[in-house]
Protein backbone atom coordinates (compact mmCIF):
# COMPACT_ATOMS: atom_id res chain seq x y z
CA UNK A 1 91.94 39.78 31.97
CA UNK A 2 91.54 43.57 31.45
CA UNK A 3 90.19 43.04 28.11
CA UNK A 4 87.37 40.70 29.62
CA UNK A 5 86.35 43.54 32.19
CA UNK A 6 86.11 45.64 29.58
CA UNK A 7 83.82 43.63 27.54
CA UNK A 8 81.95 43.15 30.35
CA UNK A 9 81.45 46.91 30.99
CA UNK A 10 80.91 47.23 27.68
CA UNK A 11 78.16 44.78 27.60
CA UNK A 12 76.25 46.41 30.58
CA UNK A 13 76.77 49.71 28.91
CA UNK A 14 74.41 48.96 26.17
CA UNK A 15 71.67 46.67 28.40
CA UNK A 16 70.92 49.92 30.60
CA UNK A 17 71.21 51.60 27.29
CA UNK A 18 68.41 49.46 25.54
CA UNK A 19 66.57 48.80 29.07
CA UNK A 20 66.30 52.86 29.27
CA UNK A 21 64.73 52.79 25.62
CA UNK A 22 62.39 49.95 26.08
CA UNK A 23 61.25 51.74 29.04
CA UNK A 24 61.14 55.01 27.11
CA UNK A 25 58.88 53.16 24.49
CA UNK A 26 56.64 51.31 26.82
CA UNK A 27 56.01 54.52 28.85
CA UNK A 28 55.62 56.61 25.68
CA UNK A 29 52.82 53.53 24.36
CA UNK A 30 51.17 53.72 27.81
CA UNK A 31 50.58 57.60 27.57
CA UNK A 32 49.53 57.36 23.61
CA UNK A 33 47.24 54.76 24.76
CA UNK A 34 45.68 56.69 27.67
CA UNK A 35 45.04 59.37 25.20
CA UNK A 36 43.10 57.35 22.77
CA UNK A 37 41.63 56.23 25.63
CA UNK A 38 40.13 59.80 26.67
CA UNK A 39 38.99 60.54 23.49
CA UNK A 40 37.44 57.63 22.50
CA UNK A 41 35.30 58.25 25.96
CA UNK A 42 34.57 62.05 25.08
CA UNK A 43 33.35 60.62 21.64
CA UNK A 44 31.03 58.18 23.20
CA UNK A 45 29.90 60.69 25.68
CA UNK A 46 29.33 63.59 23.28
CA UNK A 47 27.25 60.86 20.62
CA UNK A 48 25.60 59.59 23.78
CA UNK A 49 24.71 63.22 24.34
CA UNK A 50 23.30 63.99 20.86
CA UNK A 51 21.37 60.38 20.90
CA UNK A 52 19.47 61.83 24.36
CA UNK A 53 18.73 64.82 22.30
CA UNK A 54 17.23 63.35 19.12
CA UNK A 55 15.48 61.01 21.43
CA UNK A 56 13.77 63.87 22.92
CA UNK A 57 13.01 65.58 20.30
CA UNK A 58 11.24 62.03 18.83
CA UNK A 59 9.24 61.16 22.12
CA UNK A 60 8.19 64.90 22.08
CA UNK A 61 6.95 64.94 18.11
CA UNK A 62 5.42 61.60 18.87
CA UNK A 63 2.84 63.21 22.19
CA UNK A 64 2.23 65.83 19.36
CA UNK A 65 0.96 63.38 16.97
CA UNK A 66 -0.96 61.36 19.42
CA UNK A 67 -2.51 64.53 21.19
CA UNK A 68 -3.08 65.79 17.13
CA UNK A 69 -4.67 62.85 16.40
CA UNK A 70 -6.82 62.16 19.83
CA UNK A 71 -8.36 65.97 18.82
CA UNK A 72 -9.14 65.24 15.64
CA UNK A 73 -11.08 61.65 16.24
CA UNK A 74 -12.74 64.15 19.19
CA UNK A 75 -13.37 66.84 15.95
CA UNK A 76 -14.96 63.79 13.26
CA UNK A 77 -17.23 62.15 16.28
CA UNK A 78 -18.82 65.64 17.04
CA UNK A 79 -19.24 65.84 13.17
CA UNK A 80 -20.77 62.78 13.05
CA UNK A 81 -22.86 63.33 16.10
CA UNK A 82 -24.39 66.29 14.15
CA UNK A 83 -24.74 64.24 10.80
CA UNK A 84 -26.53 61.57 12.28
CA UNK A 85 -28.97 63.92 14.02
CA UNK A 86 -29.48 65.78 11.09
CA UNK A 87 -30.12 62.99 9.23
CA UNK A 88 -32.66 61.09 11.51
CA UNK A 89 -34.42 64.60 11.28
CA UNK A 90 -34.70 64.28 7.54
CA UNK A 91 -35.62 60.45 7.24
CA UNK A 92 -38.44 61.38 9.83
CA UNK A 93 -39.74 63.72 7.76
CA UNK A 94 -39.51 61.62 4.73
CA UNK A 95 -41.34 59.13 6.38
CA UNK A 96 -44.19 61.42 7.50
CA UNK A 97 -44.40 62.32 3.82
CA UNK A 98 -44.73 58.97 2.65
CA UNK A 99 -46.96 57.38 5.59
CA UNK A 100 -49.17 60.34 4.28
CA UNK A 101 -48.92 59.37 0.48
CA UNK A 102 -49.76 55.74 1.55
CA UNK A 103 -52.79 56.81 3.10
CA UNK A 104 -54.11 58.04 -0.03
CA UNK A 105 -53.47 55.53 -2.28
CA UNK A 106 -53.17 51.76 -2.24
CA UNK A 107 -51.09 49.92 -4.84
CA UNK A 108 -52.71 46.62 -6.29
CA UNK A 109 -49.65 43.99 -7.09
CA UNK A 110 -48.99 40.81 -6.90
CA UNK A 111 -47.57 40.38 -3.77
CA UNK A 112 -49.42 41.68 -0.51
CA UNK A 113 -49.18 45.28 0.49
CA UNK A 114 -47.19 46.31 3.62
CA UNK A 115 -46.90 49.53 4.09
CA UNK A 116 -45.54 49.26 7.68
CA UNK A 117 -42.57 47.14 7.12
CA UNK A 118 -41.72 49.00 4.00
CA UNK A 119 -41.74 52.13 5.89
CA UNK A 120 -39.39 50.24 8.30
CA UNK A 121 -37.06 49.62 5.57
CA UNK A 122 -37.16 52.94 3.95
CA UNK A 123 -35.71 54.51 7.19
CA UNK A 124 -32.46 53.43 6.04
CA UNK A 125 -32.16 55.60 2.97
CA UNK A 126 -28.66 57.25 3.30
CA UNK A 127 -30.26 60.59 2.09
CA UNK A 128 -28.64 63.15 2.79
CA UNK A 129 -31.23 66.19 1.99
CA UNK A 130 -35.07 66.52 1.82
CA UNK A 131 -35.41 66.45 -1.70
CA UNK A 132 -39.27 66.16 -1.78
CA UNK A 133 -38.95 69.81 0.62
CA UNK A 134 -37.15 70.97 -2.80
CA UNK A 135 -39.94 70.66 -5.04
CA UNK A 136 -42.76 71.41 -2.44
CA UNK A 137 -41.05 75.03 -2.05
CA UNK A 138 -42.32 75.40 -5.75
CA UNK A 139 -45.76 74.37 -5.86
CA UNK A 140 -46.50 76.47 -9.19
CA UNK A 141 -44.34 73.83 -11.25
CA UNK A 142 -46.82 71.17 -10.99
CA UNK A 143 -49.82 73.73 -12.02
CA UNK A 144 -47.82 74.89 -15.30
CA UNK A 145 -45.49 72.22 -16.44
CA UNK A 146 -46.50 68.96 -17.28
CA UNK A 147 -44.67 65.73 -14.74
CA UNK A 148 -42.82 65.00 -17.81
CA UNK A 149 -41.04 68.33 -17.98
CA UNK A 150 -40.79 68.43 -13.84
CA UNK A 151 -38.70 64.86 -13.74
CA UNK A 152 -36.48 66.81 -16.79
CA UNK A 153 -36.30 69.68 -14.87
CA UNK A 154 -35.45 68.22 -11.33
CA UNK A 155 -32.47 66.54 -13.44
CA UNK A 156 -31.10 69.02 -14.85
CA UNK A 157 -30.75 71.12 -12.03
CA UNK A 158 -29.14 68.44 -10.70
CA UNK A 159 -26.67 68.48 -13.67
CA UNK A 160 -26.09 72.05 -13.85
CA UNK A 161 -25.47 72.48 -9.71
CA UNK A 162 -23.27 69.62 -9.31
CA UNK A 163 -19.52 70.83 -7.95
CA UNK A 164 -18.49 66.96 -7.62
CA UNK A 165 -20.18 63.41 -8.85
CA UNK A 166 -18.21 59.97 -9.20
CA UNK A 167 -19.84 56.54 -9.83
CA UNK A 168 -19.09 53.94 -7.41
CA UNK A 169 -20.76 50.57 -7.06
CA UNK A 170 -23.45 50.93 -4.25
CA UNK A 171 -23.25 54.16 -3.10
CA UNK A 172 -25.65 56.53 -2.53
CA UNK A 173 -24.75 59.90 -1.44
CA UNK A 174 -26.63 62.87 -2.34
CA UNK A 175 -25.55 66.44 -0.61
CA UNK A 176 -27.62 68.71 -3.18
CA UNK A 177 -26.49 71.64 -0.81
CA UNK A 178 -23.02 71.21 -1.77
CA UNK A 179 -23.69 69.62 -5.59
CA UNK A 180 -21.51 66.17 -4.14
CA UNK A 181 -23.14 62.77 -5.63
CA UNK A 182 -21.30 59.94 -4.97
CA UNK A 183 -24.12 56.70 -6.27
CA UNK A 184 -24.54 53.73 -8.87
CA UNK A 185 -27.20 54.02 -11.66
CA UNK A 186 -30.10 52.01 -9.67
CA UNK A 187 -29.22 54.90 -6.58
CA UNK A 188 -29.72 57.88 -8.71
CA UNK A 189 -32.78 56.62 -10.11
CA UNK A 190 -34.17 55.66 -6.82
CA UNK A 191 -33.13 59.48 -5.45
CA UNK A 192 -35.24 60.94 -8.92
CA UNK A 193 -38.00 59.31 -8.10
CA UNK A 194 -38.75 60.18 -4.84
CA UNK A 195 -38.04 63.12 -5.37
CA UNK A 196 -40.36 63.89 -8.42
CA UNK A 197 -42.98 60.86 -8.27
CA UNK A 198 -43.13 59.46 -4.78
CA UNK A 199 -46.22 57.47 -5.37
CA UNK A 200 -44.49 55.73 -8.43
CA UNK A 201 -41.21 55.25 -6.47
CA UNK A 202 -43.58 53.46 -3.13
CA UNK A 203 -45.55 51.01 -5.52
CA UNK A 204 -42.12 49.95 -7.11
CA UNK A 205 -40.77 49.86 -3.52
CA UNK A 206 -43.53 47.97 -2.10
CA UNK A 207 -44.09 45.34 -5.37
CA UNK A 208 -40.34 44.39 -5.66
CA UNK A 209 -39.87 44.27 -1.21
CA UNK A 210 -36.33 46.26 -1.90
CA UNK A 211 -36.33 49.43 -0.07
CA UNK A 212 -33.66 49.89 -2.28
CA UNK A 213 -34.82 49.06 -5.75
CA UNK A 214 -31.44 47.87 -7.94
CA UNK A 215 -31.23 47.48 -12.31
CA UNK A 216 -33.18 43.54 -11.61
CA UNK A 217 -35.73 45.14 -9.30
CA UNK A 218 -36.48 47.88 -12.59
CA UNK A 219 -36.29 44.92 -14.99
CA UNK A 220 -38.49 42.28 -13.58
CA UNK A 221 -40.79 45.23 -12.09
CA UNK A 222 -41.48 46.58 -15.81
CA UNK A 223 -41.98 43.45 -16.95
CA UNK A 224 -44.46 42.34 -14.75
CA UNK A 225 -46.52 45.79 -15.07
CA UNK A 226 -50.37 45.09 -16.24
CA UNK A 227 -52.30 47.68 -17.71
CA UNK A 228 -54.72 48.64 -14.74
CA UNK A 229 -51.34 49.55 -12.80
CA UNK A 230 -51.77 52.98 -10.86
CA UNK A 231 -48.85 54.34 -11.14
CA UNK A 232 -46.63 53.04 -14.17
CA UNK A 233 -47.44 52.06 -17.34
CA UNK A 234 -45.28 49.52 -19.60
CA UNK A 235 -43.97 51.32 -22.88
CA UNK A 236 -43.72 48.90 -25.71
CA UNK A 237 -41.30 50.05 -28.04
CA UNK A 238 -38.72 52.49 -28.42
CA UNK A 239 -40.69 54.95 -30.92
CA UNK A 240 -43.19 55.52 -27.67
CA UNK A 241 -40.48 56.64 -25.38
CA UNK A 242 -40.94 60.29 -23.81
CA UNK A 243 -39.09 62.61 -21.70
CA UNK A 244 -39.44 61.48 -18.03
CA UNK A 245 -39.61 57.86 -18.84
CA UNK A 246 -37.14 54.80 -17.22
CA UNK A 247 -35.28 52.81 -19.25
CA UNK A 248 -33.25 49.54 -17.95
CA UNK A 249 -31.37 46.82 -19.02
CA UNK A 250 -29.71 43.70 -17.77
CA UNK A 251 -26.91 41.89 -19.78
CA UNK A 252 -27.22 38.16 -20.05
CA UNK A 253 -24.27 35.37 -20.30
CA UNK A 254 -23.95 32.53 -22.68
CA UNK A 255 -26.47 30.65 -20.67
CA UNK A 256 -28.97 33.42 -20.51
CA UNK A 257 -29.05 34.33 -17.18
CA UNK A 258 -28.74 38.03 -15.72
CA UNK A 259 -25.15 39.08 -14.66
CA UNK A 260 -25.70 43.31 -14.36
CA UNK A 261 -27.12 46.07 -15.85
CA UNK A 262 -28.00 49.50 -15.97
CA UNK A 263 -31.09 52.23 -15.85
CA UNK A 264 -30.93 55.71 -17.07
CA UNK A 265 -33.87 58.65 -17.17
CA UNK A 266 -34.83 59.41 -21.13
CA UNK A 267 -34.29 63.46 -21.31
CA UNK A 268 -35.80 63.65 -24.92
CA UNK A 269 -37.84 62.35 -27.54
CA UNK A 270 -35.80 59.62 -29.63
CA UNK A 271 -34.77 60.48 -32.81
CA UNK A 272 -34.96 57.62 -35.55
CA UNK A 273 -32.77 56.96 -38.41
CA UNK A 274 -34.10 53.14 -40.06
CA UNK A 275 -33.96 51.11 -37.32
CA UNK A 276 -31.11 53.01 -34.80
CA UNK A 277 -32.73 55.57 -32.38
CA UNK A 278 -30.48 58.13 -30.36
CA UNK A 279 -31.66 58.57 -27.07
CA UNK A 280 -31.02 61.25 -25.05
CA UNK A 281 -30.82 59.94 -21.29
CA UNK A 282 -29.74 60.97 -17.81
CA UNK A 283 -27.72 58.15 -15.40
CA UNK A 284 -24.85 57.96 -13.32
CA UNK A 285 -22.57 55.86 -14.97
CA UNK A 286 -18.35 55.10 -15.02
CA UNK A 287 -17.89 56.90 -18.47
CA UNK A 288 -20.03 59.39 -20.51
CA UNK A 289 -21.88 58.79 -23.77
CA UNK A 290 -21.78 61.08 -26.60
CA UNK A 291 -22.39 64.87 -26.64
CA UNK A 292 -22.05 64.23 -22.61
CA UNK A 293 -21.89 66.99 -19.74
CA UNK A 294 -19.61 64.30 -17.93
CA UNK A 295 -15.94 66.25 -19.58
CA UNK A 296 -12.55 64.09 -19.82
CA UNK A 297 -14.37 60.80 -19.28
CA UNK A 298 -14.93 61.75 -15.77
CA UNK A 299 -18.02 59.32 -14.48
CA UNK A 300 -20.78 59.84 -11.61
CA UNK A 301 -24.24 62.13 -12.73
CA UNK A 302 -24.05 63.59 -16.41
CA UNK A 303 -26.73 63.85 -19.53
CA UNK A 304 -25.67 62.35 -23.15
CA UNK A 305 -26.69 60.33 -25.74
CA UNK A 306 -26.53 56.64 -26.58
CA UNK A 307 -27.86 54.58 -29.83
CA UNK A 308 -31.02 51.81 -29.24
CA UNK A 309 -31.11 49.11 -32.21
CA UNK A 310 -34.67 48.06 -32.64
CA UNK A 311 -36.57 44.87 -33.96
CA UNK A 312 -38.11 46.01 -36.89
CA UNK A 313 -40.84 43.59 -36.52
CA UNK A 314 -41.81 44.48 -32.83
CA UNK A 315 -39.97 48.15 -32.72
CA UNK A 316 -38.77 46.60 -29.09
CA UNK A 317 -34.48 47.10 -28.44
CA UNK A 318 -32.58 44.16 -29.02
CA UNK A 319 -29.26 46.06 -28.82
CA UNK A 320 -27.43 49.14 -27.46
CA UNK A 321 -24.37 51.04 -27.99
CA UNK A 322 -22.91 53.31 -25.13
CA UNK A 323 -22.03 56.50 -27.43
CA UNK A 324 -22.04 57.07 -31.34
CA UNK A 325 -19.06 54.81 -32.81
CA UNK A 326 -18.96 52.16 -30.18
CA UNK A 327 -19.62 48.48 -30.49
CA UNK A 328 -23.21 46.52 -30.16
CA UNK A 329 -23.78 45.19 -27.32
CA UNK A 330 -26.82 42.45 -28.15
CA UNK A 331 -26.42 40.38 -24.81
CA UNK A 332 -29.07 42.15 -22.97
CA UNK A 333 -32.53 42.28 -22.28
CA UNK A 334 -34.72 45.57 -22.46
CA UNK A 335 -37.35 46.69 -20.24
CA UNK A 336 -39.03 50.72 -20.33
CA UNK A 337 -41.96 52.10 -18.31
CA UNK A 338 -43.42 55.64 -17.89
CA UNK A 339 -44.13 56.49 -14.32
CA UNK A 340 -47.74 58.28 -14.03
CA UNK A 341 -47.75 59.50 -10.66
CA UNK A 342 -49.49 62.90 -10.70
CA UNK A 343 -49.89 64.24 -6.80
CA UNK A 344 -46.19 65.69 -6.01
């Protein structure tokens, strides 16, 4: 009996023993817990803290872009308020110039004269200056120098004064102020002569109804020239060419139709070696030709030199290469004329 009570004391001994521990444990779990707890909520808050911050900070950069931005559209409309004015200015002028030029001279063509609606059309020339005020301001050119050496001259000033040129497809920007031309080949041909021989560029304007004559408009306009023509006169071969004079051609496909071209100012007379001429010319153009002002391959407005293969039978082209050591190019047609306008 006594040793039963004392396994019995025994017994409930080591439950309060173990029930004090659990409770120990649980207590000790509770309080661990509590403190993971708190920190895990200071973390949150203090991230949630920096996240307010930074998205301050972002909503505050972003107004600065957006006011940035709404003062500079504000700063490029105002520019181009001034541009356009500036430019209706000059194509006014231009016009007066050329309603006056009209007056003096009528141009006999094929198709019907109308000087109105071409005037219409010329009024959206992207020019950019008053070129024709440019050689006005120097009427003693035209008394001493010959039209030949006035169209070389106008070009290259044009080469020498440049600051930036690039070819691109289309284009036609001239700022002569600045030396920027951004234009195709047809463009800066277009821009020469108005400038130099206005009469020559309006009867090309008004026969081919472009006011915005491109390498077909040259080609079919040269060869549909007739010798009582006022203003142009067809050159027939290659030996005849002379400073001041347009030369143009359009490649053909297998089938023989037109797909592009090109037209270039000659700068010199050509030089012949048996039936290969090098020509000296002026263009706009993606690359340079040999002995070019264009450095590094850069393109846009430059002087150089390319090689004409004649015919010997007719002395006409029949094939081109774009510098010295370059292949033939055959699959084109050739057209030249000399422009004879002499009133500036």
């Amino acid at each position: 009996m006594f040793k039963k009570k004392k396994f019995i004391l025994i017994w409930l001994i080591l439950f309060l023993v173990s029930s004090s521990c659990l409770a120990e444990t649980t207590q000790s779990k509770k309080a661990a817990t509590k403190k993971h707890a708190v920190s895990i909520h200071h973390k949150i808050k203090k991230n949630t803290k920096h996240q307010s911050v930074a998205k301050k900070s972002l909503i505050k950069n972003k107004h600065n872009v957006i006011a940035k931005n709404k003062k500079t559209k504000t700063k490029r409309k105002s520019n181009k308020r001034s541009n356009t004015k500036t430019n209706k200015n000059i194509i006014t002028k231009t016009n007066e110039n050329l309603t006056k030029t009209s007056n003096k001279h009528s141009v006999n063509h094929s198709r019907p004269q109308q000087n109105s609606s071409n005037l219409v059309r010329i009024k959206h020339y992207p020019a950019q200056i008053n070129s024709t005020a440019e050689i006005e301001s120097k009427p003693n050119i035209g008394l001493v120098a010959s039209i030949e050496q006035r169209l070389v001259g106008f070009v290259k000033r044009s080469v020498e004064t440049l600051r930036y040129s690039a070819y691109k497809l289309g284009a036609s920007h001239f700022d002569s102020s600045r030396g920027i031309y951004i234009v195709d080949c047809s463009a800066y041909v277009d821009h020469t002569l108005r400038s130099v021989y206005p009469n020559a560029y309006l009867s090309l304007v008004n026969s081919t109804g472009s006011d915005k004559p491109n390498t077909l408009n040259y080609y079919d306009f040269f060869k549909g020239l007739s010798d009582n023509d006022e203003f142009w006169s067809k050159v027939e071969d290659v030996e005849q060419l002379q400073p001041g004079d347009i030369l143009v051609f359009r490649y053909k496909n297998k089938l023989g139709r037109s797909t592009g071209g090109h037209v270039m100012v000659v700068m010199n007379k050509p030089i012949r070696d048996g039936d290969t001429f090098t020509v000296s010319v002026a263009d706009s153009a993606a690359s340079g030709h040999s002995q070019d002002t264009r450095p590094g391959g850069l393109s846009g407005i430059g002087m150089g030199k390319l090689l004409l293969k004649i015919n010997p039978d007719t002395g006409q082209p029949s094939a081109f290469a774009w510098k010295v050591g370059s292949r033939w190019k055959s699959n084109v047609n050739f057209a030249m004329a000399r422009p004879t306008d002499i009133e500036s």
